[in-house]
N, C-alpha and C. Protein backbone atom coordinates (compact mmCIF):
# COMPACT_ATOMS: atom_id res chain seq x y z
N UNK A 1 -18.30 25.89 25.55
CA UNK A 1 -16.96 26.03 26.08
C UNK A 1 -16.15 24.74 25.87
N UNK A 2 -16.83 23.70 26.23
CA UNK A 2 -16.16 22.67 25.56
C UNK A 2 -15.92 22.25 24.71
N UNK A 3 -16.46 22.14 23.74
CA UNK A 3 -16.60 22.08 22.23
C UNK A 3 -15.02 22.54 21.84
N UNK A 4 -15.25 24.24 21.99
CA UNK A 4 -13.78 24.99 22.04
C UNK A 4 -12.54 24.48 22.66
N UNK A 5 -12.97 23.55 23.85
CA UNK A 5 -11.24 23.30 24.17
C UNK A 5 -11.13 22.34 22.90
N UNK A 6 -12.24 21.06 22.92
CA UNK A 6 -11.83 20.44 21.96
C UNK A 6 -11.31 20.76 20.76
N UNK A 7 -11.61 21.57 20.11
CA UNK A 7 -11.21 22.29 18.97
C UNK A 7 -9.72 22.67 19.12
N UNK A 8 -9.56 23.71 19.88
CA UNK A 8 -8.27 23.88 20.59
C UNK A 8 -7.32 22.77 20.27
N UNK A 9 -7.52 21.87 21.15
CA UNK A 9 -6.90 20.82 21.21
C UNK A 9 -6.68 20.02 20.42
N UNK A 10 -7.21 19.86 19.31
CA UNK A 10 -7.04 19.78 17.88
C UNK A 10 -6.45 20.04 17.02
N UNK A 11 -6.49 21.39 16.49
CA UNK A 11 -5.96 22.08 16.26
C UNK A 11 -3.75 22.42 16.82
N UNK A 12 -3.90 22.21 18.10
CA UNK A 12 -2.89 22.01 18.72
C UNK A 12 -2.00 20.82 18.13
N UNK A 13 -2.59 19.30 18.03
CA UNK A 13 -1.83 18.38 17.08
C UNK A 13 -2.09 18.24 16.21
N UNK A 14 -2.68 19.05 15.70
CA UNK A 14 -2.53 19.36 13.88
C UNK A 14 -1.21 19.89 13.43
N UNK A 15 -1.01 21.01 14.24
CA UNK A 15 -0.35 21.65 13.82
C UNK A 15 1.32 20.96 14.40
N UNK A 16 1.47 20.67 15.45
CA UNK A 16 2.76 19.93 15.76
C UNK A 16 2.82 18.77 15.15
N UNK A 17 1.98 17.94 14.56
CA UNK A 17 2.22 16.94 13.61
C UNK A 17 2.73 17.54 12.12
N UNK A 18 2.41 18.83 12.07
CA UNK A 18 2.75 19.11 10.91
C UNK A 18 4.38 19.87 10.41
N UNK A 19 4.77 20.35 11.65
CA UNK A 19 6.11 20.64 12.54
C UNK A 19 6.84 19.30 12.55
N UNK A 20 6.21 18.77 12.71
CA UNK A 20 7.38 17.63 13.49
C UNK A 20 8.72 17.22 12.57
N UNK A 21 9.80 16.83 12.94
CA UNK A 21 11.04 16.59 12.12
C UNK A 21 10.44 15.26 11.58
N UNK A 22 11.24 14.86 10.28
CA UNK A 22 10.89 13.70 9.51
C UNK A 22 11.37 12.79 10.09
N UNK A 23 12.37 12.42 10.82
CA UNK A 23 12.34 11.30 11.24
C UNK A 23 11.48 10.69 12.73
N UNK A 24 10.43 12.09 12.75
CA UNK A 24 9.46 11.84 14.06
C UNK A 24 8.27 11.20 13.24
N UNK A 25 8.24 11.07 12.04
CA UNK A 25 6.80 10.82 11.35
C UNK A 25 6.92 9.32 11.46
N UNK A 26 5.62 8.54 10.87
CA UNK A 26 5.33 7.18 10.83
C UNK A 26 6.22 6.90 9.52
N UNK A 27 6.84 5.89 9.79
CA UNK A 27 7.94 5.11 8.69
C UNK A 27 7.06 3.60 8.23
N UNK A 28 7.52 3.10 7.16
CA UNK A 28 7.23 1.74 6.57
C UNK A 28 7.72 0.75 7.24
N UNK A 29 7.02 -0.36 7.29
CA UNK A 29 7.47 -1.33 7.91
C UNK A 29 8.59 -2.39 6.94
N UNK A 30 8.54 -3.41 7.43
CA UNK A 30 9.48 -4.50 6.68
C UNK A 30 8.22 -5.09 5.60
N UNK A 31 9.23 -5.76 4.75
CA UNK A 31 8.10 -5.85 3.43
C UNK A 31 7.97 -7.57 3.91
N UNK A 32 6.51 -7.58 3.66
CA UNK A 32 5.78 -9.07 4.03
C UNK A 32 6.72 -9.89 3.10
N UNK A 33 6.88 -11.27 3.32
CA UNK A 33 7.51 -12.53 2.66
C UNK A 33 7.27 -13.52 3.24
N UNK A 34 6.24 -14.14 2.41
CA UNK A 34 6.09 -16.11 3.39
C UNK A 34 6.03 -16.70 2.48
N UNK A 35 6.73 -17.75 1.99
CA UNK A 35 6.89 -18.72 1.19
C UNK A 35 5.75 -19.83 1.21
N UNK A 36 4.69 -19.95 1.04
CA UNK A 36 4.05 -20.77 1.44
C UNK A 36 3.59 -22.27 0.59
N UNK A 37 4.53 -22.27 -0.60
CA UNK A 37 5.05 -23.96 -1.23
C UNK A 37 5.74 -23.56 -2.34
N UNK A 38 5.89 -24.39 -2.72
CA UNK A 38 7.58 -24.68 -4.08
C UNK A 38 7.05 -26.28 -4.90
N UNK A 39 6.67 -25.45 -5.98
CA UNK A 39 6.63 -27.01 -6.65
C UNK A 39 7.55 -27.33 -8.06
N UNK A 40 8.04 -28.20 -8.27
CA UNK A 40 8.49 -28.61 -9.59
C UNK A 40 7.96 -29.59 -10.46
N UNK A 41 8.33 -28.91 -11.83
CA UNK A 41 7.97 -29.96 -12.82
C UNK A 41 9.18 -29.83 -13.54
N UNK A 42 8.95 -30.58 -14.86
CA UNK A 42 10.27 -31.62 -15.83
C UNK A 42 9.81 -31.52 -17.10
N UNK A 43 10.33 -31.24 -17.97
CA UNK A 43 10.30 -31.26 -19.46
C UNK A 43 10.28 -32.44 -19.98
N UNK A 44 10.20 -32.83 -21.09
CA UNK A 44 10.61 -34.04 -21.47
C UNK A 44 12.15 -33.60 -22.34
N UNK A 45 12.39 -32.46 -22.25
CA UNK A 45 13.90 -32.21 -22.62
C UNK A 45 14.72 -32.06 -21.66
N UNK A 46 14.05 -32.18 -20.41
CA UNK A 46 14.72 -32.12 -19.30
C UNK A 46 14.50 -31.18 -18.71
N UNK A 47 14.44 -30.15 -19.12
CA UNK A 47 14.02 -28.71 -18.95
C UNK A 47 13.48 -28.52 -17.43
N UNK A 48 14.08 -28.49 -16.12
CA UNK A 48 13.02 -28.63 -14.74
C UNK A 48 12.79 -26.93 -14.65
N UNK A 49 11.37 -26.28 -13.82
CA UNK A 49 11.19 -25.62 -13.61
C UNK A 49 10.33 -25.53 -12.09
N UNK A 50 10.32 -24.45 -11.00
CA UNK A 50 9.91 -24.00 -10.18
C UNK A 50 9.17 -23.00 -9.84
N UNK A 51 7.99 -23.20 -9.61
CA UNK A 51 7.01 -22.56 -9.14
C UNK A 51 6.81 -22.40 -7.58
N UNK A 52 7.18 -20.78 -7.31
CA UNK A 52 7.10 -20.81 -6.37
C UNK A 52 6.15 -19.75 -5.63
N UNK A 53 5.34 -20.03 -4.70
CA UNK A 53 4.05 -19.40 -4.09
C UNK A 53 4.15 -19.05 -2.28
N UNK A 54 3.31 -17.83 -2.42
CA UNK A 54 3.30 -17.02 -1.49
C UNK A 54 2.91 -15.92 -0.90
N UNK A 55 3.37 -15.07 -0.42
CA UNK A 55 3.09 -13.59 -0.19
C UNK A 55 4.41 -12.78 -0.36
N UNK A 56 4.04 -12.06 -1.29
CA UNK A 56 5.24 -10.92 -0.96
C UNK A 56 4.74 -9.57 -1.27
N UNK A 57 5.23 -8.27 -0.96
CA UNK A 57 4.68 -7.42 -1.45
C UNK A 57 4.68 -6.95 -3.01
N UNK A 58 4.15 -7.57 -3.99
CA UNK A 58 4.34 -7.95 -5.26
C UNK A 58 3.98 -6.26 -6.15
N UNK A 59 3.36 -5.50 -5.71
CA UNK A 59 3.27 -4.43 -6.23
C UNK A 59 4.03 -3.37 -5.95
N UNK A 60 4.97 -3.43 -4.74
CA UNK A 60 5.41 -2.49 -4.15
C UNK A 60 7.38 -2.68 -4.79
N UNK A 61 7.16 -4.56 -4.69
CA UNK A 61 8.08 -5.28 -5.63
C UNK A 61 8.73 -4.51 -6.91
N UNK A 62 7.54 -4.55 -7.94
CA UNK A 62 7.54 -3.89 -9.24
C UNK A 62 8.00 -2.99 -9.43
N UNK A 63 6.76 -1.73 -8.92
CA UNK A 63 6.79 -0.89 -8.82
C UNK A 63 7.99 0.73 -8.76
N UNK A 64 8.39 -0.17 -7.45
CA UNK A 64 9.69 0.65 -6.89
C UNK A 64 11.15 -0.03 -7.57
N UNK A 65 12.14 0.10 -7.72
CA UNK A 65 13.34 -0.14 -8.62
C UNK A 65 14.65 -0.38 -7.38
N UNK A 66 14.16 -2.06 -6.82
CA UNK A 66 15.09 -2.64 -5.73
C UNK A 66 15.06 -3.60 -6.05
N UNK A 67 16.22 -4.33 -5.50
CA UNK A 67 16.40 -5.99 -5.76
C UNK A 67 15.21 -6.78 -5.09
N UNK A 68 14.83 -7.67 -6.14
CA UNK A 68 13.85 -8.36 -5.55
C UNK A 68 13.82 -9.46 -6.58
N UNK A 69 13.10 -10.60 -5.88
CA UNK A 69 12.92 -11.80 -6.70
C UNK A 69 12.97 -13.07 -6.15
N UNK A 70 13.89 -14.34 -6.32
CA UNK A 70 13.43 -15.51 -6.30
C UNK A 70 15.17 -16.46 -6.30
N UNK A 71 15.41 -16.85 -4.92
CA UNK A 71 16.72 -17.74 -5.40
C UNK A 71 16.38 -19.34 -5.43
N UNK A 72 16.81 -20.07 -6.04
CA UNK A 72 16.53 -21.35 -5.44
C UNK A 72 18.26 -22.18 -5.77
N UNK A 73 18.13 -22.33 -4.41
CA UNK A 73 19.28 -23.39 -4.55
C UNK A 73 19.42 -24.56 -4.26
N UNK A 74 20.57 -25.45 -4.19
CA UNK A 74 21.09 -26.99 -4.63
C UNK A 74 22.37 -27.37 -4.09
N UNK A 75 22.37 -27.57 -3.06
CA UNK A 75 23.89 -27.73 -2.17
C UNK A 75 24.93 -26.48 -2.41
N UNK A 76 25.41 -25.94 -3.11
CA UNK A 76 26.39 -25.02 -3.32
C UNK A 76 25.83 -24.36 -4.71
N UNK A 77 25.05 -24.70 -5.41
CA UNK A 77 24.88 -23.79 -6.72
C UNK A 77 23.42 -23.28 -5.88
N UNK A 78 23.18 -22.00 -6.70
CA UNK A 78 22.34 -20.92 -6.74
C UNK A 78 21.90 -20.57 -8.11
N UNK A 79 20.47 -20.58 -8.56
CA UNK A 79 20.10 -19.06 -9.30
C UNK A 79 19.55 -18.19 -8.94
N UNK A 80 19.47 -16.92 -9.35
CA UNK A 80 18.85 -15.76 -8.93
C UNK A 80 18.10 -15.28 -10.17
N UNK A 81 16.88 -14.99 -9.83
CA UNK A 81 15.74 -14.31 -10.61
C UNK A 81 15.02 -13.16 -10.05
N UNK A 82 16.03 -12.25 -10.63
CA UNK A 82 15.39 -10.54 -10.21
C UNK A 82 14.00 -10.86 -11.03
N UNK A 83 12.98 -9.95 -10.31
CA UNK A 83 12.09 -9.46 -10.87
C UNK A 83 12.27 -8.20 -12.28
N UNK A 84 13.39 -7.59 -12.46
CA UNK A 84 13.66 -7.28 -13.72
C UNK A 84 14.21 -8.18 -14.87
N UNK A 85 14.11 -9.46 -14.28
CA UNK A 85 13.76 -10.49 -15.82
C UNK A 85 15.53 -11.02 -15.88
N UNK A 86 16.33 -10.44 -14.77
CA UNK A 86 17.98 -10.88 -14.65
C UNK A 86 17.96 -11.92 -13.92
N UNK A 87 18.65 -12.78 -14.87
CA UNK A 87 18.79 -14.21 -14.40
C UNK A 87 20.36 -14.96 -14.08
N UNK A 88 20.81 -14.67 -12.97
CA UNK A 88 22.27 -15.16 -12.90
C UNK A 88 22.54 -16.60 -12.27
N UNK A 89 23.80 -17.15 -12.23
CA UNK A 89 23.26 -18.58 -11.92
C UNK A 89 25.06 -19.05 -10.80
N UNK A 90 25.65 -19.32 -10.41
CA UNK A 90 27.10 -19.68 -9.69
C UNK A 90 26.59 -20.82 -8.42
N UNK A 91 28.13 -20.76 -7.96
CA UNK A 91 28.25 -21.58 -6.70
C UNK A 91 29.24 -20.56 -5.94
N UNK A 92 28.38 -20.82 -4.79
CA UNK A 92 28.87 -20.81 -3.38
C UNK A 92 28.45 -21.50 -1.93
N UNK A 93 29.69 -21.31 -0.94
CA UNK A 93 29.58 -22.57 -0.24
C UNK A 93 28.28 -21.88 0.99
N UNK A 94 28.63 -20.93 0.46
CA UNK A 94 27.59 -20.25 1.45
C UNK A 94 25.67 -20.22 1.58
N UNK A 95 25.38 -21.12 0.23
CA UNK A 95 24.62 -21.00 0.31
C UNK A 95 24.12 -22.90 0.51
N UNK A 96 25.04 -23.35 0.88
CA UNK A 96 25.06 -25.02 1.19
C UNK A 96 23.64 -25.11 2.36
N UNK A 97 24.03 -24.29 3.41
CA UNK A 97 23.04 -24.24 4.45
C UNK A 97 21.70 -23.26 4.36
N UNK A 98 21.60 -22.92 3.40
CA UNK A 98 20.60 -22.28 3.34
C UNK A 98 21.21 -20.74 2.91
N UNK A 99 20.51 -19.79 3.23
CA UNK A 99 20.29 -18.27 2.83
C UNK A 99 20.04 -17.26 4.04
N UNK A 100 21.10 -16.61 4.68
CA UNK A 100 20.22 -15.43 5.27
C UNK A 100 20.12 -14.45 4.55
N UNK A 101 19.12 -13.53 5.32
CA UNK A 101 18.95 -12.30 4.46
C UNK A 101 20.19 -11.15 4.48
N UNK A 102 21.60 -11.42 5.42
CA UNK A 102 22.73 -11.14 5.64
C UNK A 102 23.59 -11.32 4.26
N UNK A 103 23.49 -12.23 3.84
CA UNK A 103 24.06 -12.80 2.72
C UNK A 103 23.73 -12.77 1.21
N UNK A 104 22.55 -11.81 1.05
CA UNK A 104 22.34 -11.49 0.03
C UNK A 104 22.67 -10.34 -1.02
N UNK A 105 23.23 -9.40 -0.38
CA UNK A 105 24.38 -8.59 -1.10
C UNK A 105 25.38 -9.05 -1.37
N UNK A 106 25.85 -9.98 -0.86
CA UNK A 106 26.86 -10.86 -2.01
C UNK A 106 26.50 -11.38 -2.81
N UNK A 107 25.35 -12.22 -2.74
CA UNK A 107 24.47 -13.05 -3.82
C UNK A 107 24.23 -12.62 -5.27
N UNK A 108 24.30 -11.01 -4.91
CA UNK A 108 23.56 -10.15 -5.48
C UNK A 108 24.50 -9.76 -6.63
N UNK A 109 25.99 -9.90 -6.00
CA UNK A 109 27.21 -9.19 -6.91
C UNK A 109 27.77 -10.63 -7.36
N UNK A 110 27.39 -12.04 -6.92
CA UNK A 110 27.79 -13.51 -7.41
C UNK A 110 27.52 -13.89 -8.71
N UNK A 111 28.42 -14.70 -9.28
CA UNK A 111 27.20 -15.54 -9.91
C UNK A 111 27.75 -14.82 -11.36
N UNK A 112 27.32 -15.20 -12.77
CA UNK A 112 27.31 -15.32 -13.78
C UNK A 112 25.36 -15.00 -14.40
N UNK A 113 25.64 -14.05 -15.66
CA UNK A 113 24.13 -14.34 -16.51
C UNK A 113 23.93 -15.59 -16.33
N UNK A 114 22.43 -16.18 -16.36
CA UNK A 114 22.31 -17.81 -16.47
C UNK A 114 22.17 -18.14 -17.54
N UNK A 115 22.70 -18.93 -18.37
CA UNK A 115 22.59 -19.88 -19.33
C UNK A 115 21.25 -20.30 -19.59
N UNK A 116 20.71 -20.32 -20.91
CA UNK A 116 19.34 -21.23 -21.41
C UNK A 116 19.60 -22.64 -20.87
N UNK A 117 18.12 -23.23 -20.27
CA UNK A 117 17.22 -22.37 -20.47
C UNK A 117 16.25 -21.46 -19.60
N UNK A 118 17.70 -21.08 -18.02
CA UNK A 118 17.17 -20.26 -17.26
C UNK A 118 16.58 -19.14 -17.27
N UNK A 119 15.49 -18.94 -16.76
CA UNK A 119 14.66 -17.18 -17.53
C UNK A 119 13.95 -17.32 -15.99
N UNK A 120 13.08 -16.05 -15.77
CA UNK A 120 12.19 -15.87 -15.29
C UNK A 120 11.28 -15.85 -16.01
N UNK A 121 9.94 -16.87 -16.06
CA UNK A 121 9.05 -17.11 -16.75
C UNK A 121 7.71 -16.13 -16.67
N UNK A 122 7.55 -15.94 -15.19
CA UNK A 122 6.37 -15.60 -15.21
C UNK A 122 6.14 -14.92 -13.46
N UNK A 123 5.88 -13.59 -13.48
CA UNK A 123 5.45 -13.19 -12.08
C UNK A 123 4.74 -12.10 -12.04
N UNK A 124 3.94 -12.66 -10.81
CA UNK A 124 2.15 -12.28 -10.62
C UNK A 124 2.12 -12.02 -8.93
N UNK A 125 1.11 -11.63 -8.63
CA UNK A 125 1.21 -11.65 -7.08
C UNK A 125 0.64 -13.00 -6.76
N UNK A 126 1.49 -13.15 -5.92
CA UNK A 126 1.23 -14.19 -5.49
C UNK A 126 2.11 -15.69 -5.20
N UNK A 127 2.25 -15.58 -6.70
CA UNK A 127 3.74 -16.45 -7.41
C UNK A 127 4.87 -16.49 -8.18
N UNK A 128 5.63 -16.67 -8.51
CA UNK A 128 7.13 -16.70 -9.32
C UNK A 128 6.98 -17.95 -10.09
N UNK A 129 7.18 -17.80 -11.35
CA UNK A 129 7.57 -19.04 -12.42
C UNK A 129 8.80 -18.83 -12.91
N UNK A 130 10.02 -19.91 -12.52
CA UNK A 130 11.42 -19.86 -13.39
C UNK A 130 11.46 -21.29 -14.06
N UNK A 131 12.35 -21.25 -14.80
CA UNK A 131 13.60 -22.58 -15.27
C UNK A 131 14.53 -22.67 -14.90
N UNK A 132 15.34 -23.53 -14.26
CA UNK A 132 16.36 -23.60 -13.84
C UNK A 132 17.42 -23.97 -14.99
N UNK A 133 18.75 -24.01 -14.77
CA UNK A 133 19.98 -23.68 -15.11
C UNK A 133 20.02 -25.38 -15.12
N UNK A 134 20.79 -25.88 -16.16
CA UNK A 134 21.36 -27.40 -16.15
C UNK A 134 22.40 -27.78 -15.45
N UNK A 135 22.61 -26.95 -14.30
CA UNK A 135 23.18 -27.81 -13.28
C UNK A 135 22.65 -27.95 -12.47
N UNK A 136 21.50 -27.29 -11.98
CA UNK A 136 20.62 -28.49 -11.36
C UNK A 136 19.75 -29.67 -11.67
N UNK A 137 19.79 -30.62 -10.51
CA UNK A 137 19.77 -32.52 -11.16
C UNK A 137 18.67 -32.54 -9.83
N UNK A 138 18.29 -33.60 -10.61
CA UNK A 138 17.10 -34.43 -9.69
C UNK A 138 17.59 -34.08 -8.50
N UNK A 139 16.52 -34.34 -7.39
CA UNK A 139 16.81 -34.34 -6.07
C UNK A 139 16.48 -32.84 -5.30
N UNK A 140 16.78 -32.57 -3.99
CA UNK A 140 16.11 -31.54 -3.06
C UNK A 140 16.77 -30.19 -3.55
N UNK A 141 16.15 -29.34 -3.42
CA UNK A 141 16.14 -28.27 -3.45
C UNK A 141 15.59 -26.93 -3.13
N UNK A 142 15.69 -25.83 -2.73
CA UNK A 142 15.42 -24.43 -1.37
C UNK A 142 14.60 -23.70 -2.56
N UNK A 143 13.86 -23.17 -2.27
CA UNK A 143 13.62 -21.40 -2.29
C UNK A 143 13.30 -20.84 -1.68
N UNK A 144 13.38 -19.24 -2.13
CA UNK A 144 13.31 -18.37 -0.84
C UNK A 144 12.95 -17.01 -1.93
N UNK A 145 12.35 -15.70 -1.36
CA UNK A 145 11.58 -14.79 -1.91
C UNK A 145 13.10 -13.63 -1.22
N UNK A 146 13.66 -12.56 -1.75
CA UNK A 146 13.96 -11.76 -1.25
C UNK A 146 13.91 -10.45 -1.74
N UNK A 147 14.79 -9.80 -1.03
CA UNK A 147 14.54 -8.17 -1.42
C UNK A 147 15.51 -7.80 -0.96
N UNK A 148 16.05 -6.31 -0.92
CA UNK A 148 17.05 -5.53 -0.74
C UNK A 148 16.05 -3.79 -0.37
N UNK A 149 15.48 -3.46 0.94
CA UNK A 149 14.63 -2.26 0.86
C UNK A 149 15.79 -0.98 1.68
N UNK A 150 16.07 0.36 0.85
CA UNK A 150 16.81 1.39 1.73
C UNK A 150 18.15 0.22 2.40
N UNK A 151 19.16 -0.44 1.58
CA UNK A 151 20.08 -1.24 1.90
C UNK A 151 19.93 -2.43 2.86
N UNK A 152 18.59 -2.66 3.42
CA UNK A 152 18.29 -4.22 4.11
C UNK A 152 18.34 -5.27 3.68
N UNK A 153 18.35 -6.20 3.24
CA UNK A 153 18.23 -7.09 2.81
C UNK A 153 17.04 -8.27 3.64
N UNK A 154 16.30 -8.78 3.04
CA UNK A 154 14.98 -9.46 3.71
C UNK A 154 14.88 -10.62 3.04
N UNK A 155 14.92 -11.74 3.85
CA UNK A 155 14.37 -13.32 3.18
C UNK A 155 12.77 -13.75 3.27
N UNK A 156 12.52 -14.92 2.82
CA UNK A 156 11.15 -14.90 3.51
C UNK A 156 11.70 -16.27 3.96
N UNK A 157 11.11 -17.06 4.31
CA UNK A 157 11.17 -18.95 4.90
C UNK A 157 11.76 -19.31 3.64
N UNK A 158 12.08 -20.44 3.84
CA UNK A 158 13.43 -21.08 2.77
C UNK A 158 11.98 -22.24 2.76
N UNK A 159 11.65 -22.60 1.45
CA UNK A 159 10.89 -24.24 0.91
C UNK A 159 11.71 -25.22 0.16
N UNK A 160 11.60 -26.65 0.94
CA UNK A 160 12.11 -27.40 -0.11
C UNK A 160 11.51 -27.85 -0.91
N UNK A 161 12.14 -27.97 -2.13
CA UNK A 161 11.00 -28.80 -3.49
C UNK A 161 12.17 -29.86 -4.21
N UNK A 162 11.52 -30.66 -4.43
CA UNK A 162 12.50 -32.15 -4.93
C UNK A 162 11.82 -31.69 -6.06
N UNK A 163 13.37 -31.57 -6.87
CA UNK A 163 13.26 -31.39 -8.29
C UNK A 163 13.07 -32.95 -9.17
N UNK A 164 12.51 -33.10 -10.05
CA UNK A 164 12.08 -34.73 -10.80
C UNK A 164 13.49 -34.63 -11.72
């Protein structure tokens, strides 16, 4: 007899889970982002580049067809490195203090193609390899991992790396 209620009862949220309206079901969370260092190196043509390391959801990144990628900025200039290999490069004052994740749909529509010999070099889980744009010069400089998921926009921690 018991057995049967259990069953019953089973059966019972089987079936109303399977009823249920879609926005009663389990949804995705926010996509992981932790910056966890930023390093640079220097060409002997000058050439500086940034490597930057972390967590992000790097497959889900790819995979799916949303803004995602890699800004690093320099008092008022910015580049941006989509993970589709688009590399744009401008100034704004807005990004003097840093980056919210508020502010990245503008970021997104900012900015100019970047000039050689900015590219996205290289991305893996884990990390981002770019070149930066020749207007950035020795001295401090941000990155930050973002995304754009169902119109959100998401940062991860902002790193500084002193460019050589």
């Amino acid at each position: 007899m018991r057995a049967r209620a259990v069953l019953l009862g089973a059966l019972l949220l089987a079936q109303a889970a399977a009823i249920a309206p879609p926005g009663a079901r389990a949804a995705g969370t926010d996509p992981t982002m932790a910056m966890d260092s930023a390093a640079a190196f220097a060409a002997t043509n000058g050439t500086r580049a940034v490597l930057a390391s972390g967590a992000f959801s790097f497959d889900d990144l790819v995979q799916f067809s949303f803004p995602a990628g890699l800004i690093v900025t320099q008092g008022s200039n910015f580049a941006r490195y989509d993970l589709n290999g688009e590399a744009r490069q401008g100034t704004s004052a807005a990004v003097a203090d840093g980056v919210a994740a508020l502010e990245i749909p503008a970021l997104l529509a900012a900015g100019t193609p970047a000039a050689a010999p900015a590219a996205l070099q290289k991305a893996q889980p884990g990390s981002i390899l770019v070149t930066l744009p020749s207007t950035f010069s020795a001295g401090a400089a941000a990155a930050i991992f973002y995304t754009v998921v169902d119109g959100s926009p998401f940062v991860s921690n902002a790193v500084t790396v002193v460019l050589p």
